[in-house]
N, C-alpha and C. Protein backbone atom coordinates (compact mmCIF):
# COMPACT_ATOMS: atom_id res chain seq x y z
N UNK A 1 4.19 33.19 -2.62
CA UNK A 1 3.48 31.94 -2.82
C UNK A 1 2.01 32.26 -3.04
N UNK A 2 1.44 32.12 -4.01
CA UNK A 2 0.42 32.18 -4.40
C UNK A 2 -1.18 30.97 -3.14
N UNK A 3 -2.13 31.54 -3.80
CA UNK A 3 -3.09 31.08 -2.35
C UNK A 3 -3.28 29.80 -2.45
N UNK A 4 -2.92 28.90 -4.05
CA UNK A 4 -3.77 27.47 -4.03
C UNK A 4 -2.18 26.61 -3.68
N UNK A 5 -1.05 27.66 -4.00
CA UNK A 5 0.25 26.64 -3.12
C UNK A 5 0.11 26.70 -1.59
N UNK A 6 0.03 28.00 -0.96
CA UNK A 6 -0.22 27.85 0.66
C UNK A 6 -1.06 27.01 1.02
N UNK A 7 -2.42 27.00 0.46
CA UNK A 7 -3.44 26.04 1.33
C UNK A 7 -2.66 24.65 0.93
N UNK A 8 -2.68 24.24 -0.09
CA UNK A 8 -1.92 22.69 -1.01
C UNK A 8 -1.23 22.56 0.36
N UNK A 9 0.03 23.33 0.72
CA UNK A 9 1.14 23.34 1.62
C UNK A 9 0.36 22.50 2.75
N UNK A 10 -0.43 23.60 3.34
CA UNK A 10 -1.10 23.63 4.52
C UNK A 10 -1.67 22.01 4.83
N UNK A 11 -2.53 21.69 3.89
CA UNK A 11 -3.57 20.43 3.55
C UNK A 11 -2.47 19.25 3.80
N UNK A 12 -1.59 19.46 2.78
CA UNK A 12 -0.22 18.38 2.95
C UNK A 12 0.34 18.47 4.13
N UNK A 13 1.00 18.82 4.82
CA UNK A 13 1.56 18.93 6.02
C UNK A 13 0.44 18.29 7.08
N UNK A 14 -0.55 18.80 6.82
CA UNK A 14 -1.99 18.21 7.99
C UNK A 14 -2.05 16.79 7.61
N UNK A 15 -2.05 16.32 6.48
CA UNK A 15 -2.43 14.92 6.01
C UNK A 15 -1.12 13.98 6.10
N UNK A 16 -0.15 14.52 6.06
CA UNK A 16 1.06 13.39 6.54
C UNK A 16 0.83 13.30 7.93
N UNK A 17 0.73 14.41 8.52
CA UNK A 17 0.91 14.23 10.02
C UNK A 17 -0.24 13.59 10.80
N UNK A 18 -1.58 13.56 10.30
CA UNK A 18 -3.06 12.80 10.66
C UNK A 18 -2.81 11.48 10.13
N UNK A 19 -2.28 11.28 8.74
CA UNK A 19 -2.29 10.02 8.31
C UNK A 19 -1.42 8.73 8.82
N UNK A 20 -0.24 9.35 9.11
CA UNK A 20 1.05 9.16 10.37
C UNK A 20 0.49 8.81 11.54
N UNK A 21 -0.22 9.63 12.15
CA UNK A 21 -0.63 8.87 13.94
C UNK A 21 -1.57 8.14 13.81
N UNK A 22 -1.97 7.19 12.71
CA UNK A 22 -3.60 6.57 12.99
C UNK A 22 -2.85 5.02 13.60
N UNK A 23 -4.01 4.39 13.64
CA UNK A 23 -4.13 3.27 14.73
C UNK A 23 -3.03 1.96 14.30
N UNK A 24 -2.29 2.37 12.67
CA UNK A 24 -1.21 1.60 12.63
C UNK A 24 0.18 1.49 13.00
N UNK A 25 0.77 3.35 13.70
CA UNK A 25 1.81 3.37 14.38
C UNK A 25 1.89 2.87 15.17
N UNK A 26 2.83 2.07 15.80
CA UNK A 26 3.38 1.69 17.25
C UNK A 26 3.49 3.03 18.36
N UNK A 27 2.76 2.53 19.59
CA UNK A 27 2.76 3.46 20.52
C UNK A 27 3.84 4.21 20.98
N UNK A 28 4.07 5.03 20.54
CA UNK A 28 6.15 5.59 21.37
C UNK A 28 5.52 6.63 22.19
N UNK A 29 6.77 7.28 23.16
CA UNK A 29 6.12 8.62 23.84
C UNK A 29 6.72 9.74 23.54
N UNK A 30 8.46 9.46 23.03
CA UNK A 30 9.62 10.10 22.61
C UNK A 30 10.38 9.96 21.76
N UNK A 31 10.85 10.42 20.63
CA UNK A 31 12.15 10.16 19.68
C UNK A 31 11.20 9.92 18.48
N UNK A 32 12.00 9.08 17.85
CA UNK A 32 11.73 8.55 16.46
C UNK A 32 11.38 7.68 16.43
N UNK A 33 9.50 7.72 15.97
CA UNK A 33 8.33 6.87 16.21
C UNK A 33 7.55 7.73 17.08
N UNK A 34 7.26 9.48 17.52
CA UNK A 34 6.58 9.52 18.75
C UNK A 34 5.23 9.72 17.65
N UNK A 35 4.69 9.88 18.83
CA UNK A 35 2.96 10.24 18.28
C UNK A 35 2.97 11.69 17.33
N UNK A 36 3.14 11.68 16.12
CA UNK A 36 2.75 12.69 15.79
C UNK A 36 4.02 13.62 14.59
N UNK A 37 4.94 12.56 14.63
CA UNK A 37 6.06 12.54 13.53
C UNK A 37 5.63 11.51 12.46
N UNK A 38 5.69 12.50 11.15
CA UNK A 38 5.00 12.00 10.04
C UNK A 38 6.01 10.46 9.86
N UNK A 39 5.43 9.60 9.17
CA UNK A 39 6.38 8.44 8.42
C UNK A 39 5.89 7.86 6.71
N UNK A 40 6.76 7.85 6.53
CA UNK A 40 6.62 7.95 4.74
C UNK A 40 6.94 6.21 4.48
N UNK A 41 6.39 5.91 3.50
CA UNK A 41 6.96 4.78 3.45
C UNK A 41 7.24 4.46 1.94
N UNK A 42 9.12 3.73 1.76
CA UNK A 42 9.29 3.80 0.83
C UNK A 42 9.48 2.41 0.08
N UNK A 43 9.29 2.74 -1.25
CA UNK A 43 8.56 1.18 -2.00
C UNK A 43 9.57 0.48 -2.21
N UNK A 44 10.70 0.73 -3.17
CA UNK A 44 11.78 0.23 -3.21
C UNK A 44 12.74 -0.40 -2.06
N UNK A 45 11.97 0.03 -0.78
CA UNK A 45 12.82 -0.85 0.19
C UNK A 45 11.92 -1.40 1.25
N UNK A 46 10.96 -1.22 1.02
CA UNK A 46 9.72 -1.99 1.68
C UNK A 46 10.17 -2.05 3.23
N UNK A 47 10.68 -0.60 3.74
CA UNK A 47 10.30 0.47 4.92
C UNK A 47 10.07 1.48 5.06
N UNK A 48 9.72 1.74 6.52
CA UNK A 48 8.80 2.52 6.58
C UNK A 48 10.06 3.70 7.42
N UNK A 49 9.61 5.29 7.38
CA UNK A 49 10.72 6.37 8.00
C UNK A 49 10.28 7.27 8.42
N UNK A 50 10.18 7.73 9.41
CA UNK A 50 9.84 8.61 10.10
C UNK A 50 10.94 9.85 9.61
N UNK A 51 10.07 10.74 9.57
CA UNK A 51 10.64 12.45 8.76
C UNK A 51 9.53 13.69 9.44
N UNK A 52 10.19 14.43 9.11
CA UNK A 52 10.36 15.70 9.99
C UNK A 52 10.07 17.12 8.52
N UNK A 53 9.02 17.46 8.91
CA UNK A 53 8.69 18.76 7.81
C UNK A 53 9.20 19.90 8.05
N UNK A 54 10.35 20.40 6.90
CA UNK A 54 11.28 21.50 7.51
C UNK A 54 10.61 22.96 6.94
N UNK A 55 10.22 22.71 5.75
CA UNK A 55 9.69 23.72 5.03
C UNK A 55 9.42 23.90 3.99
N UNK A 56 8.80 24.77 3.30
CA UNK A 56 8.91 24.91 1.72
C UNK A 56 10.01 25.52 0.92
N UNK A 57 10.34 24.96 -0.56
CA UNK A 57 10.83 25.52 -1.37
C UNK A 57 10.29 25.69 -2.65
N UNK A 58 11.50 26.43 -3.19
CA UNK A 58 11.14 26.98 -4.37
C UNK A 58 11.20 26.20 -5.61
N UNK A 59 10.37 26.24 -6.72
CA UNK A 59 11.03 25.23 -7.83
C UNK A 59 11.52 26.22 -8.70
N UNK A 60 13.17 25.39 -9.17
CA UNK A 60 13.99 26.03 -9.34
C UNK A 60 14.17 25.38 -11.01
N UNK A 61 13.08 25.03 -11.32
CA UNK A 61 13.08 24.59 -13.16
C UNK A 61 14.01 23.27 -13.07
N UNK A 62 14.44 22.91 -12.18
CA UNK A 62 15.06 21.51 -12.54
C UNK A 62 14.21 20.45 -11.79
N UNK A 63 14.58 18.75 -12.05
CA UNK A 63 14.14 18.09 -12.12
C UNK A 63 14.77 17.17 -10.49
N UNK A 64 15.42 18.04 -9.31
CA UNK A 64 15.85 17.07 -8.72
C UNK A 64 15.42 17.75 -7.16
N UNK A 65 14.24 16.63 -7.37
CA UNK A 65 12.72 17.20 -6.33
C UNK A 65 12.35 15.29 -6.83
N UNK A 66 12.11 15.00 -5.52
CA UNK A 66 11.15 13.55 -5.73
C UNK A 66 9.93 13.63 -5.69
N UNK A 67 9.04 12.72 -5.78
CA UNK A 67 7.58 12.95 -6.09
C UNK A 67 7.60 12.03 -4.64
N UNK A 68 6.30 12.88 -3.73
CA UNK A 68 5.88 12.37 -3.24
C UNK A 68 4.37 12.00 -2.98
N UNK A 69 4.27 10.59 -3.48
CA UNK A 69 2.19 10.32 -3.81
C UNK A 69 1.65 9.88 -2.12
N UNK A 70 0.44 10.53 -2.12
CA UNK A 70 -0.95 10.45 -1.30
C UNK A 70 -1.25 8.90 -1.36
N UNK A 71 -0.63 8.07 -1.07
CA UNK A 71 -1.00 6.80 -1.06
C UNK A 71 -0.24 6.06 -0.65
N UNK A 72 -0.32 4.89 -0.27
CA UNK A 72 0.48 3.57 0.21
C UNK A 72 -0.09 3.18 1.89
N UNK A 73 0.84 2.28 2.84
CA UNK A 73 0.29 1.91 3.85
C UNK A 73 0.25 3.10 4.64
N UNK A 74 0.84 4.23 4.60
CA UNK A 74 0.46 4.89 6.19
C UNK A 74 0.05 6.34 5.34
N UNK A 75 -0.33 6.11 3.98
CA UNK A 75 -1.32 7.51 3.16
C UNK A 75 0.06 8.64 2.54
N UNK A 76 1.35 8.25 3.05
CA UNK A 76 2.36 8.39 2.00
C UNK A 76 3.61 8.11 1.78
N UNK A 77 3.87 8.17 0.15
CA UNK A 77 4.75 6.92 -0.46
C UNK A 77 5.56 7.51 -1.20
N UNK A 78 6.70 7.10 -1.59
CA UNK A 78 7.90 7.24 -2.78
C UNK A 78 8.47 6.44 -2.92
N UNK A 79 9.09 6.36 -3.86
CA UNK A 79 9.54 5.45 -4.37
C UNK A 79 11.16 4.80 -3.98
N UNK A 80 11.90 5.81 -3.67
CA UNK A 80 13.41 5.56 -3.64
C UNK A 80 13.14 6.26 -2.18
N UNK A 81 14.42 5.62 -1.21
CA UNK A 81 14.90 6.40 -0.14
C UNK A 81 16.13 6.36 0.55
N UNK A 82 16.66 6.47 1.21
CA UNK A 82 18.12 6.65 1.54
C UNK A 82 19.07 5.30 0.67
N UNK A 83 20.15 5.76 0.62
CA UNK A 83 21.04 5.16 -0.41
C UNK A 83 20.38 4.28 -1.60
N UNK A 84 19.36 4.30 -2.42
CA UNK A 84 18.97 4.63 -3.32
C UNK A 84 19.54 5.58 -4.41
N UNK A 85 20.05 5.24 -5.52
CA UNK A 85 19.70 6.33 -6.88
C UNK A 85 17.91 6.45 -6.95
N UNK A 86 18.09 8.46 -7.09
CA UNK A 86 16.88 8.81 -7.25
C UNK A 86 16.49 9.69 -6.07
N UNK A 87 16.58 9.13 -4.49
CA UNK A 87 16.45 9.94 -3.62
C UNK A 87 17.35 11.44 -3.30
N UNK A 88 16.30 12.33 -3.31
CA UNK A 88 16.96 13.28 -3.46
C UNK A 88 17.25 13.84 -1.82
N UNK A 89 17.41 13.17 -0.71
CA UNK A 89 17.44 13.50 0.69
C UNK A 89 16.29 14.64 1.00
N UNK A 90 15.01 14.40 0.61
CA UNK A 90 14.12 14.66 1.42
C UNK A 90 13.43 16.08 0.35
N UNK A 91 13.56 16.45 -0.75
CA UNK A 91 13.43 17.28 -1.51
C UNK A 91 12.18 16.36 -2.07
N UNK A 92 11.21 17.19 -1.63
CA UNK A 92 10.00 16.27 -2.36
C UNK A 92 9.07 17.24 -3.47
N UNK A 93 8.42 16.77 -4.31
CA UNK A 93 7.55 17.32 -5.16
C UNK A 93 6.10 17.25 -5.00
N UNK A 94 4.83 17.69 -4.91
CA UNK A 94 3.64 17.12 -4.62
C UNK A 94 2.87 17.65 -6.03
N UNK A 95 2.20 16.80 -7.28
CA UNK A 95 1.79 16.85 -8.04
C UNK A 95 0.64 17.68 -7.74
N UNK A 96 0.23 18.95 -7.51
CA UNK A 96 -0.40 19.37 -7.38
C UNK A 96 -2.03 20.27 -8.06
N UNK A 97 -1.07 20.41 -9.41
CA UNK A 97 -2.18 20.25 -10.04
C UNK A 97 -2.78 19.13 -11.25
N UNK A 98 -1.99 17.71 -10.74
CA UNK A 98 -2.41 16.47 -11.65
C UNK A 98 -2.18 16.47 -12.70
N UNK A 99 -0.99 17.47 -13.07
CA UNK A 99 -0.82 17.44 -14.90
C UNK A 99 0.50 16.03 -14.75
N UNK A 100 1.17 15.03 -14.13
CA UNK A 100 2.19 14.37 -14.13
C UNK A 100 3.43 14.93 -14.65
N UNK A 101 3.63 15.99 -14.05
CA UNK A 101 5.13 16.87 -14.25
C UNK A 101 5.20 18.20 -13.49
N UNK A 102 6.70 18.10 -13.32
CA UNK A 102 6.85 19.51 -12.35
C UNK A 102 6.47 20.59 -12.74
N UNK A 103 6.10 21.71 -12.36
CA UNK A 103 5.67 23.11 -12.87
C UNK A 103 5.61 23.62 -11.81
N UNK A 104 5.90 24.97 -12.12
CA UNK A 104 5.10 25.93 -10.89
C UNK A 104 3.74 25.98 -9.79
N UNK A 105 2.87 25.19 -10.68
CA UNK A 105 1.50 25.10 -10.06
C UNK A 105 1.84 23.95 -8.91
N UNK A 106 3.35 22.83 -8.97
CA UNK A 106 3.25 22.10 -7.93
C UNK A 106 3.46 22.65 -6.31
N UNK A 107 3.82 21.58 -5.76
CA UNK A 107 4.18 22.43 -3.94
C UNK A 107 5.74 21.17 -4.00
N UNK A 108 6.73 21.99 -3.28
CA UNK A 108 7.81 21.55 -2.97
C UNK A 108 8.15 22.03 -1.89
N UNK A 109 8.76 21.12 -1.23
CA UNK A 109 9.31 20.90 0.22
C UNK A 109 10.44 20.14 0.45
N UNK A 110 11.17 20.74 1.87
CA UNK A 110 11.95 19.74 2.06
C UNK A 110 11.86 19.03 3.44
N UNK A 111 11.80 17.23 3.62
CA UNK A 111 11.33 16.83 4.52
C UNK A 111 12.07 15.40 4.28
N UNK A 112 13.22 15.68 5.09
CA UNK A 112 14.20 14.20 5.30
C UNK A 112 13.85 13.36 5.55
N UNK A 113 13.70 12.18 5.19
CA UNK A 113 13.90 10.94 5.55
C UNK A 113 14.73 10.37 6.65
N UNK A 114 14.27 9.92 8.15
CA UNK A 114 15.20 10.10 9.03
C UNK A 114 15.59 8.48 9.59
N UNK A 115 16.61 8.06 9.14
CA UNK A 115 17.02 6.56 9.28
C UNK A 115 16.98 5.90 10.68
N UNK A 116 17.50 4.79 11.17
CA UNK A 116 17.17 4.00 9.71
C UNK A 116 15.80 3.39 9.82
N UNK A 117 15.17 2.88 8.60
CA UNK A 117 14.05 2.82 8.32
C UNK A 117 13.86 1.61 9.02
N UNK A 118 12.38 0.67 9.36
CA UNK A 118 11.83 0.12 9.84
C UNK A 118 10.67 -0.52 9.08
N UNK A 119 10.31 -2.06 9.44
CA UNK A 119 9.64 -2.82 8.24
C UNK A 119 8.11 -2.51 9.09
N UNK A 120 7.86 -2.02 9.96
CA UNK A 120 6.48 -1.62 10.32
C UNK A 120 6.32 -0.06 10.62
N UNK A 121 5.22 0.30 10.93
CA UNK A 121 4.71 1.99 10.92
C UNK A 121 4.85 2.19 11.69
């Protein structure tokens, strides 16, 4: 892995997980919802999911990696998520170098979506 995918990696992983505990999660102490488990929130079903960062992968020249964008209510969003066409169970893509398509220069990971989802953060 080259140095601008590790840090990318690094930066991402820090920013789901900072953007995740701010002052809009509900207080938990344990399980799913605790302080400090990222939550993604997805558009097409207008909830919100707590997920778990397993690791990186490789891009393997195909196209079945979801995009996951730096934005929405809790700082990140996709579009499709469990039983959805489109969700790829947690195989995400991060546009990394802003060209709007997969390539090598992106960062890929895999980071489940962990049910069932919930209409607040």
């Amino acid at each position: 892995m080259n140095t601008f995918k590790l840090v990318t990696t690094i930066a991402l992983a820090g920013a789901i997980s900072l953007l995740t505990t701010s002052a809009l999660a509900k207080e938990r102490t344990k399980g799913r919802g605790a302080p400090g488990l990222p939550v993604i929130y997805v558009t097409s079903q207008d909830l919100y999911f707590d997920t778990i960062l397993l690791g990186n992968l490789p891009y393997n020249g195909t196209d079945n990696f979801q995009q996951l964008e730096m934005d929405g209510p809790t700082g990140v969003q996709t579009e499709f998520g469990p039983r959805d066409t489109g969700y790829f169970g947690g195989r995400w893509w991060v546009d990394g170098n802003e060209n709007g398509y997969m390539d090598e220069e992106d960062v890929y990971f895999l980071c489940p979506l962990l049910g069932p989802g919930r209409t607040e953060p």
